[in-house]
N, C-alpha and C. Protein backbone atom coordinates (compact mmCIF):
# COMPACT_ATOMS: atom_id res chain seq x y z
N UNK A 1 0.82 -1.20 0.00
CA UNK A 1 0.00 0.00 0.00
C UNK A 1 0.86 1.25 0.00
N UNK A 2 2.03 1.53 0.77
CA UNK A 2 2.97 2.09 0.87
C UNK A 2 3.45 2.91 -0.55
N UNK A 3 4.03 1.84 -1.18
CA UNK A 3 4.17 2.23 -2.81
C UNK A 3 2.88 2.73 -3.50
N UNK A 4 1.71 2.31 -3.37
CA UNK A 4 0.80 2.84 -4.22
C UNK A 4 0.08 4.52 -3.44
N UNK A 5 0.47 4.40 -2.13
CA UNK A 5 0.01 5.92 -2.28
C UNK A 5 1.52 6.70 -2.34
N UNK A 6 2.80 6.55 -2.44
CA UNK A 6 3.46 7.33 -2.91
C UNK A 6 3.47 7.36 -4.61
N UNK A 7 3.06 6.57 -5.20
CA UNK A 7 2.66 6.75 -6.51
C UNK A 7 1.43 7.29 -6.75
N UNK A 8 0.47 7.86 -6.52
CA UNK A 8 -0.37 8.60 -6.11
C UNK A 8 -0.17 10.40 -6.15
N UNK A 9 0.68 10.33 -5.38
CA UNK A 9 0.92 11.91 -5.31
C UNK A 9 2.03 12.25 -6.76
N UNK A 10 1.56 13.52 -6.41
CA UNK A 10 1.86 14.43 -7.44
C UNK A 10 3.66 14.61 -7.97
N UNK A 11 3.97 14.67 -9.26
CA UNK A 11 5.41 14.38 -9.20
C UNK A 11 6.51 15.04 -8.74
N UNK A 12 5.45 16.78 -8.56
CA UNK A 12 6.27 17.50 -7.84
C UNK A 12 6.21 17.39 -6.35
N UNK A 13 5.68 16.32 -5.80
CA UNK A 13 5.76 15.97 -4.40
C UNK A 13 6.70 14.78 -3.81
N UNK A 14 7.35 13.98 -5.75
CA UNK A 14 7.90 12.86 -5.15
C UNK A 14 7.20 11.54 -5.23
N UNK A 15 5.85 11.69 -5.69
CA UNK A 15 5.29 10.73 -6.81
C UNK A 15 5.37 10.49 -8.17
N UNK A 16 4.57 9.80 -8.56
CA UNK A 16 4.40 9.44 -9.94
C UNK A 16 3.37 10.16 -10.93
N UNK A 17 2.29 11.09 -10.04
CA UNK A 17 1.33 11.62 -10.10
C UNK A 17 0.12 10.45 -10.95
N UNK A 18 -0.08 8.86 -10.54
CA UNK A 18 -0.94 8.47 -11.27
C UNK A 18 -2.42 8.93 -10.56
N UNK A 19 -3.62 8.64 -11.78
CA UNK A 19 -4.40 9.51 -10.87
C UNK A 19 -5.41 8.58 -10.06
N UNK A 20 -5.98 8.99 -8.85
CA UNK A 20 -7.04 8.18 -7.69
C UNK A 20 -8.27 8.14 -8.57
N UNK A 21 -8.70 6.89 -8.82
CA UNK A 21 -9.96 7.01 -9.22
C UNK A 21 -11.36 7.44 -8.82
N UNK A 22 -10.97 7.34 -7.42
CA UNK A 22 -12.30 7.97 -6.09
C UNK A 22 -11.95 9.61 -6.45
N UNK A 23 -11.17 10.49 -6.56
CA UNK A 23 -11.16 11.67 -7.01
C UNK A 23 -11.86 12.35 -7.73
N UNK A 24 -11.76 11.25 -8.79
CA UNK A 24 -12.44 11.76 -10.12
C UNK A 24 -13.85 11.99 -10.42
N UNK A 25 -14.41 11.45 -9.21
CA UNK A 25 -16.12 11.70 -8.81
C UNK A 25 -16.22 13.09 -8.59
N UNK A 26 -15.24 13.29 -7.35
CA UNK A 26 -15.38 14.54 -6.67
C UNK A 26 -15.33 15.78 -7.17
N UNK A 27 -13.27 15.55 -8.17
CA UNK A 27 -13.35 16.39 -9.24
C UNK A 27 -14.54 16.83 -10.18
N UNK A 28 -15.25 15.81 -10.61
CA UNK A 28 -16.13 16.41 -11.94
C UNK A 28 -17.47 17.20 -10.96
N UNK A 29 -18.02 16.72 -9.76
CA UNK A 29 -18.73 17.71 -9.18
C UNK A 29 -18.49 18.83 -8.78
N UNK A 30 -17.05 19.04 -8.62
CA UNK A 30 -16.44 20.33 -7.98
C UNK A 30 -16.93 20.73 -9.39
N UNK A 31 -16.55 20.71 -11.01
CA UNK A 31 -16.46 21.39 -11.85
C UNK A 31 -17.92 21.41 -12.23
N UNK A 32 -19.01 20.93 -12.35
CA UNK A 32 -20.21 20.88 -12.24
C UNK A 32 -20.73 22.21 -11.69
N UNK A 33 -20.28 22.37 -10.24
CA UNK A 33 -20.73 22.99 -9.01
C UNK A 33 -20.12 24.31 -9.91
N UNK A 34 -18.94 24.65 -9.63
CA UNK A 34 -17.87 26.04 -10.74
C UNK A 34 -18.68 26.57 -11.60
N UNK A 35 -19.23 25.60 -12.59
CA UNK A 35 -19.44 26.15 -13.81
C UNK A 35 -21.08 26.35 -14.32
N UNK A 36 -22.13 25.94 -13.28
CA UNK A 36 -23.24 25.82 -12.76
C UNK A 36 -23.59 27.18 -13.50
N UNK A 37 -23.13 28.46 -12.54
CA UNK A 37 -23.87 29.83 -13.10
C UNK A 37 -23.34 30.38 -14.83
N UNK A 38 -22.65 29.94 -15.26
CA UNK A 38 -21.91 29.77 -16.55
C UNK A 38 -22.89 29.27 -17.13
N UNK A 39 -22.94 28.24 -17.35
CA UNK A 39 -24.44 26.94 -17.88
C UNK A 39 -25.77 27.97 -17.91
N UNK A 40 -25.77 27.70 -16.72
CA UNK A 40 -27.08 28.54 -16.82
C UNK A 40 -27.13 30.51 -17.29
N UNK A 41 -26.32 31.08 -17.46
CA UNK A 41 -25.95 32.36 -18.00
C UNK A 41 -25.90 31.85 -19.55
N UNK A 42 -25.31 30.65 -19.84
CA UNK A 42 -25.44 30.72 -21.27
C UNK A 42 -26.47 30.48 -22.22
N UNK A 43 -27.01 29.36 -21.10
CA UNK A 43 -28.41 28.78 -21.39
C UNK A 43 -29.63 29.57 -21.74
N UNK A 44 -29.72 31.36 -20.92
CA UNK A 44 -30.67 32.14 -20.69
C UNK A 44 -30.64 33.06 -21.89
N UNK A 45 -28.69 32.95 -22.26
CA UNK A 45 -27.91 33.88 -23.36
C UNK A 45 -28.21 35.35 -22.53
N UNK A 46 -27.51 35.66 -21.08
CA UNK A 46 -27.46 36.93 -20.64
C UNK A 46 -26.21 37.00 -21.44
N UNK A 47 -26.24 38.44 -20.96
CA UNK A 47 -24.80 39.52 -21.69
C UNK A 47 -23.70 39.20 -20.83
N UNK A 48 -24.19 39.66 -19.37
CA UNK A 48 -22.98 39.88 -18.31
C UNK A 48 -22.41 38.15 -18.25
N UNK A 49 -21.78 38.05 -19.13
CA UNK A 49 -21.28 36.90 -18.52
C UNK A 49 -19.91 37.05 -18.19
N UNK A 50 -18.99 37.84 -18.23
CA UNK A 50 -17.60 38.16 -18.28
C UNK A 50 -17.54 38.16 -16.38
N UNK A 51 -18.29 38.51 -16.18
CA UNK A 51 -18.29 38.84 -14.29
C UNK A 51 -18.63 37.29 -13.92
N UNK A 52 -19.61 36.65 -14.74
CA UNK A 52 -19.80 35.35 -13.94
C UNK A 52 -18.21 34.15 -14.43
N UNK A 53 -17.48 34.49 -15.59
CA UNK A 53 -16.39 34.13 -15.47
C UNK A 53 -15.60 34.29 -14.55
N UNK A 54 -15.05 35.92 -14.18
CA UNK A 54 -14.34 35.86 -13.38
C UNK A 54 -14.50 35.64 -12.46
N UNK A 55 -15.82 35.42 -11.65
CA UNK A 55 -16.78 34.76 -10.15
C UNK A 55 -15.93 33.46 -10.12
N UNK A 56 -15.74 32.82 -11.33
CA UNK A 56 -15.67 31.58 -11.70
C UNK A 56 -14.06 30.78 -11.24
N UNK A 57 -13.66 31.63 -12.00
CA UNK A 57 -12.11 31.70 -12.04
C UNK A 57 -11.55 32.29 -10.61
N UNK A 58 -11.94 32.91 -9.63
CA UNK A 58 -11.83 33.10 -8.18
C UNK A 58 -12.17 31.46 -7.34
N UNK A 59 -13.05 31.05 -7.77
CA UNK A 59 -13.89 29.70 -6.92
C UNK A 59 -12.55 28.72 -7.59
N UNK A 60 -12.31 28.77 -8.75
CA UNK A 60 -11.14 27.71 -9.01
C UNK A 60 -9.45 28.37 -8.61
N UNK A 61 -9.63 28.98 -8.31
CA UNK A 61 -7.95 29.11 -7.90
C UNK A 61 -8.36 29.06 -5.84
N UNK A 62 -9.26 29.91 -5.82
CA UNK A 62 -9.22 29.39 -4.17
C UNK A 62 -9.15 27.44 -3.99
N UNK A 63 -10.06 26.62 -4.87
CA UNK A 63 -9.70 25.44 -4.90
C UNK A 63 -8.82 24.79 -4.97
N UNK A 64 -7.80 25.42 -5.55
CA UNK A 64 -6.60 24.49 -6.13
C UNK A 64 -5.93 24.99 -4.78
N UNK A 65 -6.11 26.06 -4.17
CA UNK A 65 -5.26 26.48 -3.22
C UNK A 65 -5.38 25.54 -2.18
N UNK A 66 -6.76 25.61 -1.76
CA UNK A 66 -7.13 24.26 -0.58
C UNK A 66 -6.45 22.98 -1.20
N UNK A 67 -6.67 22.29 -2.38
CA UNK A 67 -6.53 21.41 -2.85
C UNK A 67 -4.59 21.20 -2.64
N UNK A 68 -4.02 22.29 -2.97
CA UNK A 68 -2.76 21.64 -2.66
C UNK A 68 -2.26 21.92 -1.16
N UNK A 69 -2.51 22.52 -0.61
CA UNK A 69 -2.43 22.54 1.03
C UNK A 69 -2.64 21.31 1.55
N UNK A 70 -3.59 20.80 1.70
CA UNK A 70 -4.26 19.22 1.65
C UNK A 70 -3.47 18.29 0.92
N UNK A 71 -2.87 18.36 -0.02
CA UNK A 71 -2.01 17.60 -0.70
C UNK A 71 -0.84 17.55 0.17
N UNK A 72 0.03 18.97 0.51
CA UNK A 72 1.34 19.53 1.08
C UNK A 72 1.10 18.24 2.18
N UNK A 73 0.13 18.57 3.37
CA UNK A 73 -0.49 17.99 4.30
C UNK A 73 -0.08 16.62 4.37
N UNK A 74 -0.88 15.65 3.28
CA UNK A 74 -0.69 14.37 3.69
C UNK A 74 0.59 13.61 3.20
N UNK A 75 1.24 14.78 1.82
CA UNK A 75 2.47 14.22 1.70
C UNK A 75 3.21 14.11 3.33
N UNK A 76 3.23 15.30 3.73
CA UNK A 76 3.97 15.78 4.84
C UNK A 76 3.82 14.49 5.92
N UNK A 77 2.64 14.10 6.23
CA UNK A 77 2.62 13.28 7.12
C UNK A 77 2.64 11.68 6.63
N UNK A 78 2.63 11.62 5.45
CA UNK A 78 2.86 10.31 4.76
C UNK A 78 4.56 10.38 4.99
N UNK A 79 5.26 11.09 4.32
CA UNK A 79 7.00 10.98 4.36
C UNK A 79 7.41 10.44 5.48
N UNK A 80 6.82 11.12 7.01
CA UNK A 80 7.15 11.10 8.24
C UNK A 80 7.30 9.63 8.49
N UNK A 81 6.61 8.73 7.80
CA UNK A 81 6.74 6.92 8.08
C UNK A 81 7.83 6.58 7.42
N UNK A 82 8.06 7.22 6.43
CA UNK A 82 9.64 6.66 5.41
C UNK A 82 11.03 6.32 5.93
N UNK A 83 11.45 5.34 5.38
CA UNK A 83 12.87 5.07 5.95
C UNK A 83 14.24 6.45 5.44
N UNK A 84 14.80 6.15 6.53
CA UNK A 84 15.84 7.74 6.20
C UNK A 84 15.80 7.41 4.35
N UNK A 85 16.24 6.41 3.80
CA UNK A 85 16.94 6.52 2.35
C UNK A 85 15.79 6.83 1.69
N UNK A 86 14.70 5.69 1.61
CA UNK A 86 13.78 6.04 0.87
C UNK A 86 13.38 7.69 1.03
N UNK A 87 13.48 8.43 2.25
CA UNK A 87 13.04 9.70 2.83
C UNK A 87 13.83 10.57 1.69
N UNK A 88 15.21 10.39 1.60
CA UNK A 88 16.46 11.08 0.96
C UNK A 88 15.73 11.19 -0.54
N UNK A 89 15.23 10.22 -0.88
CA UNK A 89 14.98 9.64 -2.47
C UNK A 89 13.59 10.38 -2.92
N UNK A 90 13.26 10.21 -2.39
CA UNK A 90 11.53 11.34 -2.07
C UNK A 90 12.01 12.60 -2.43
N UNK A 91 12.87 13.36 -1.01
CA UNK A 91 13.15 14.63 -1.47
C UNK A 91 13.80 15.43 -2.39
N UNK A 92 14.96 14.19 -2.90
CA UNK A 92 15.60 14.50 -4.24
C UNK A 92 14.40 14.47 -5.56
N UNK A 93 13.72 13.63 -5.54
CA UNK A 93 12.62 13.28 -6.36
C UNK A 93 11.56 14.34 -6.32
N UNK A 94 11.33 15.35 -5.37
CA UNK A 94 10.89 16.29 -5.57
C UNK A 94 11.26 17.95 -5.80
N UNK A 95 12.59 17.54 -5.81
CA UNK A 95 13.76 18.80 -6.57
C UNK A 95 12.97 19.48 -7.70
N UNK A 96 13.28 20.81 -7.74
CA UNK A 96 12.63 21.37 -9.24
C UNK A 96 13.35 20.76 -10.24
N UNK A 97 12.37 20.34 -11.32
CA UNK A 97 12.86 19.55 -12.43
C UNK A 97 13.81 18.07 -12.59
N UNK A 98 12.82 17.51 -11.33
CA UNK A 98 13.40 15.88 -11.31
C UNK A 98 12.40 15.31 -11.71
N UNK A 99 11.24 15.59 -11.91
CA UNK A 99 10.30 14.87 -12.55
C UNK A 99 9.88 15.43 -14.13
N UNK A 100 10.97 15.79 -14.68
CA UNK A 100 10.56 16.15 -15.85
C UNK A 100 10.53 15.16 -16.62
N UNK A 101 10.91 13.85 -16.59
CA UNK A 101 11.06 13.05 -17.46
C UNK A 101 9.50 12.32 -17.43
N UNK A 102 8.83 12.27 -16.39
CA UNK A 102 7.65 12.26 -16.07
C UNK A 102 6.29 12.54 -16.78
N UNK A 103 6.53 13.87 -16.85
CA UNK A 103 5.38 14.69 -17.07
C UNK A 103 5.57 15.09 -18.58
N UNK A 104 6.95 14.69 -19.41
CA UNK A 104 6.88 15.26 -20.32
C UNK A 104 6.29 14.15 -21.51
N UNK A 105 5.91 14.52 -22.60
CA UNK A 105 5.10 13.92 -23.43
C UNK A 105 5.60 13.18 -24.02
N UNK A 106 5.44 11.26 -24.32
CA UNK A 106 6.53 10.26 -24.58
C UNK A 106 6.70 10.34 -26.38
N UNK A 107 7.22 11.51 -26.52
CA UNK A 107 7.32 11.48 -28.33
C UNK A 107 8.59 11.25 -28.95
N UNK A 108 8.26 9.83 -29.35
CA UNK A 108 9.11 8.96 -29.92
C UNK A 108 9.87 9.76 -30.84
N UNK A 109 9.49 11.00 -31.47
CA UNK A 109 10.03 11.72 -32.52
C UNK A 109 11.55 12.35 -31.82
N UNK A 110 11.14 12.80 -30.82
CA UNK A 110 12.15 13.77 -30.05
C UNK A 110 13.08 12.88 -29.25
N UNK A 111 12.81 12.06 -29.40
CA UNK A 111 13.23 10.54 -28.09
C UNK A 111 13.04 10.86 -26.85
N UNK A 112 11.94 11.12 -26.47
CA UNK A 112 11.27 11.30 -25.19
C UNK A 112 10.67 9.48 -24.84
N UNK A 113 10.46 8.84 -25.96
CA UNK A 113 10.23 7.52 -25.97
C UNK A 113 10.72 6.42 -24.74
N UNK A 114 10.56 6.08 -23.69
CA UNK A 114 11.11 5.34 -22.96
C UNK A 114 10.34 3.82 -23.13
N UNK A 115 10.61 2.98 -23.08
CA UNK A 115 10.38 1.26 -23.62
C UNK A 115 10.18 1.01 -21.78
N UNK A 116 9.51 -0.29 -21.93
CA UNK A 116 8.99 -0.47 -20.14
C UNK A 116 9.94 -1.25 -19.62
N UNK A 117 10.92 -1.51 -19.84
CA UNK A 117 12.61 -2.16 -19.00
C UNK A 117 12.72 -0.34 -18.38
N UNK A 118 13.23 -0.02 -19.30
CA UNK A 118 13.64 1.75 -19.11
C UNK A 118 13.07 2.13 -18.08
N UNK A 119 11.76 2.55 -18.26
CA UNK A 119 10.65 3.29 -17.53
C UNK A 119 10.87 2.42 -15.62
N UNK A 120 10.77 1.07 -16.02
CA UNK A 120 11.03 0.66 -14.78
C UNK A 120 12.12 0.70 -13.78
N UNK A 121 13.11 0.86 -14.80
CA UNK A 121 14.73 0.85 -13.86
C UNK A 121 14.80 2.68 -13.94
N UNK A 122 13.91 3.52 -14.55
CA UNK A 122 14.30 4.37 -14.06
C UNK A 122 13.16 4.98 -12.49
N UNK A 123 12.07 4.59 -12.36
CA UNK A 123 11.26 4.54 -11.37
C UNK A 123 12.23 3.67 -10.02
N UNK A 124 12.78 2.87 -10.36
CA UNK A 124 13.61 2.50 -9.45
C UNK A 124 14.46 3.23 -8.87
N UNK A 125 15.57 3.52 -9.73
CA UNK A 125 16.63 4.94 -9.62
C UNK A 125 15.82 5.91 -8.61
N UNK A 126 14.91 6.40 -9.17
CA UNK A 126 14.30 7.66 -8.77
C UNK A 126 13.82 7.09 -7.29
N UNK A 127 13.18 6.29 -6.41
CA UNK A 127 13.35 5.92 -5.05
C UNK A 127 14.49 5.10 -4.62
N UNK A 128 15.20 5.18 -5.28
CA UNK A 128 16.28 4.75 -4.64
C UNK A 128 16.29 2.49 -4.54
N UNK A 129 15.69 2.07 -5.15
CA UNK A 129 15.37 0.57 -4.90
C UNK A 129 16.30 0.16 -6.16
N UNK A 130 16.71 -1.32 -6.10
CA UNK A 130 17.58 -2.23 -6.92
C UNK A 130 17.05 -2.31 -8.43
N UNK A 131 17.34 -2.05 -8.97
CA UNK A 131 17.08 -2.48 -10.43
C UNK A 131 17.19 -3.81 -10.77
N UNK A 132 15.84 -4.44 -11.96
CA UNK A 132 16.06 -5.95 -11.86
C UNK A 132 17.07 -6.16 -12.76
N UNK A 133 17.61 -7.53 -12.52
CA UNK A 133 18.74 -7.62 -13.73
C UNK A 133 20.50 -7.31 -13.25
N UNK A 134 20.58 -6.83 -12.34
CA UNK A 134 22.04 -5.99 -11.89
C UNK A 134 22.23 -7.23 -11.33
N UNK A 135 24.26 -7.25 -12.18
CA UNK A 135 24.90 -8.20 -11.30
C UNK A 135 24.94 -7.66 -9.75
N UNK A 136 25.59 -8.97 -8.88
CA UNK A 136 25.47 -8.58 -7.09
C UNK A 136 26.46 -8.25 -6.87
N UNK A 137 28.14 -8.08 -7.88
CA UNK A 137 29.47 -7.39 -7.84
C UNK A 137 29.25 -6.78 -8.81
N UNK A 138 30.53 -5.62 -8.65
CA UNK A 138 31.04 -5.02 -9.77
C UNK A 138 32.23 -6.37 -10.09
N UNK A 139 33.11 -5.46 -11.22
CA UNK A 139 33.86 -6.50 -11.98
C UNK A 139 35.31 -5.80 -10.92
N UNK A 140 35.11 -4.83 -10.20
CA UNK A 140 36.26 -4.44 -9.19
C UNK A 140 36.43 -4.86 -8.11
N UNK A 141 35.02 -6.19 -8.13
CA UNK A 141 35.13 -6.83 -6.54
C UNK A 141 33.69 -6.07 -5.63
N UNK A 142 33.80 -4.68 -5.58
CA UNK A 142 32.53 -4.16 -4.82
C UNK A 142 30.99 -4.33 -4.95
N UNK A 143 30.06 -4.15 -4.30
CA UNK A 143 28.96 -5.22 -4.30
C UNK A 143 27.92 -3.88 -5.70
N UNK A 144 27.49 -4.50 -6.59
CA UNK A 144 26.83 -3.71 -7.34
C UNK A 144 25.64 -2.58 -7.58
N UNK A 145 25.98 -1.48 -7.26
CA UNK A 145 25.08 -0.74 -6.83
C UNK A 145 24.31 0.22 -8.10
N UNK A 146 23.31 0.80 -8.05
CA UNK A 146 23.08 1.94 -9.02
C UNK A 146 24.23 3.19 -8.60
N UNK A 147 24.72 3.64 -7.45
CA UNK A 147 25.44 4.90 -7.12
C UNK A 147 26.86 4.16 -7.66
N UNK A 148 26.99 2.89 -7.38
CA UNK A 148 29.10 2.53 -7.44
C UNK A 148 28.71 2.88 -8.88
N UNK A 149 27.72 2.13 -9.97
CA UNK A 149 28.15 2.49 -11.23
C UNK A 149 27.77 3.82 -11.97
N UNK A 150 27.73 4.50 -11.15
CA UNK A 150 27.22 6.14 -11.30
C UNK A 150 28.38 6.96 -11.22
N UNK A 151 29.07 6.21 -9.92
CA UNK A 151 30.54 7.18 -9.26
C UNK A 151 31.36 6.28 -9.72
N UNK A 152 31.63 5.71 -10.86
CA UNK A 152 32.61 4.92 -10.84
C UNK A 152 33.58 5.16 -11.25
N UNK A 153 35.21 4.79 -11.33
CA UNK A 153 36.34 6.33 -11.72
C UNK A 153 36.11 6.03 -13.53
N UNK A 154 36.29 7.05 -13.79
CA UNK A 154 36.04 7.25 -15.06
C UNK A 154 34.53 6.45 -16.08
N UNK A 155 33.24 6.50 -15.40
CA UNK A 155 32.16 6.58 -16.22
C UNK A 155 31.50 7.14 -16.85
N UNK A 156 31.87 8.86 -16.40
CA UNK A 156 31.67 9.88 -17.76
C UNK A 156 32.36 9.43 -19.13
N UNK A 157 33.33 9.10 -19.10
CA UNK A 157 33.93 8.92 -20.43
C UNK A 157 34.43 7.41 -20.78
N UNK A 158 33.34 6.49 -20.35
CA UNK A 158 33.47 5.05 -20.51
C UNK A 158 34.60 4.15 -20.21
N UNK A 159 35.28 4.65 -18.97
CA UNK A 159 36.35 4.20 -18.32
C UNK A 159 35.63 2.76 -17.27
N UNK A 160 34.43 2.70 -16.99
CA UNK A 160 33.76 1.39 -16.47
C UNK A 160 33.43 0.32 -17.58
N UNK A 161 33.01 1.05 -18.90
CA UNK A 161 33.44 0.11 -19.79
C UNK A 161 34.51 -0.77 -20.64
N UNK A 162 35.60 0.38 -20.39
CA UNK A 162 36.92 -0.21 -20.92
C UNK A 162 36.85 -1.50 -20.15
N UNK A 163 36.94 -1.09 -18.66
CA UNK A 163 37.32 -1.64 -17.90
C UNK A 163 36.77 -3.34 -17.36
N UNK A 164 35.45 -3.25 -18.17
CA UNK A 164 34.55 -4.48 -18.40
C UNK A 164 35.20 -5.25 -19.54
N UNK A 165 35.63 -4.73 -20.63
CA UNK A 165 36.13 -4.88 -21.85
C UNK A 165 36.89 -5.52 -21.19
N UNK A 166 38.23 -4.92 -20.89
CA UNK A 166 39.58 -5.69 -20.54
C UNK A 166 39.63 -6.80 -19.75
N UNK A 167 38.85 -6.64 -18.64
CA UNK A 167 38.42 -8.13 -18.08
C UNK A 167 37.97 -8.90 -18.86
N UNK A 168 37.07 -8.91 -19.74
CA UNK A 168 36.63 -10.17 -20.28
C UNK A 168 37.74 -10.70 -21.22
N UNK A 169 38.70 -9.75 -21.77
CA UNK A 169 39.64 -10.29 -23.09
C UNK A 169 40.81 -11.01 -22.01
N UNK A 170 41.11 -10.37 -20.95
CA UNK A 170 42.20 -11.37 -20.13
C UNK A 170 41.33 -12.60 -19.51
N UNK A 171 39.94 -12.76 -19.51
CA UNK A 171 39.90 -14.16 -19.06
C UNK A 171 39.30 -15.05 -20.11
């Protein structure tokens, strides 16, 4: 359950932002309720409708305001159960612009495209959990991590690969 309500919240909170289906009741009555004197202003075809817009547009930003307070809220007291790392992984995960890969639109044109191996080992990364598939050493002896092969000496410039290379040709 744990995992599914941190996948739940919003990505700038350190979720996944998928959405609650019990919401979506509430949502469409909230917008029902909003747009009520609109409907009916258009329905009658009055003039003044520019005032019942902006009536409108006041009732939805005070909402979103409650709405993310309440959000702030239960993230806040949801985190408070987290283990220190997972805790660490959360708050990096809610850095400005760590969830851009997220939210942005999967267009294969631009290679925004991620394949579901990808998508999964990078949801991993992003809380901090094992990726499937990883040997349990490196080839230097140390136990195999996402950070050792992140920090590893020379993996900007494929110095962990040489270095895979050359092992395999000496054995």
């Amino acid at each position: 359950w744990r995992y599914r309500t941190q996948a739940i919240f919003p990505c700038r909170s350190g979720g996944l932002g998928v959405i609650r289906p019990k919401t979506l009741i509430s949502e469409f009555e909230t917008s029902k309720e909003f747009s009520a004197p609109l409907t009916t202003a258009i329905l009658k075809q009055e003039r003044k409708i520019l005032d019942i817009i902006n009536a409108e547009a006041e009732l939805k930003s005070s909402h979103k305001k409650r709405k993310r307070e309440l959000e702030k809220e239960e993230v806040a007291s949801f985190n408070q159960e987290l283990s220190p790392q997972l805790k660490r992984a959360v708050e990096l995960a809610s850095e400005k612009g760590a969830s851009s890969w997220l939210i942005t639109l999967p267009l294969e044109e631009h290679g925004f495209h991620l394949h579901k191996a990808a998508f999964r080992d990078a949801v991993c990364l992003r809380y901090g959990w094992r990726p499937q598939l990883l040997p349990d050493t490196c080839i230097c002896g140390a136990p195999f991590t996402p950070s050792h092969a992140m920090s590893y000496p020379g993996y900007i410039d494929g110095g962990w690969m040489r270095c895979c290379i050359a092992r395999l040709r000496a054995s």
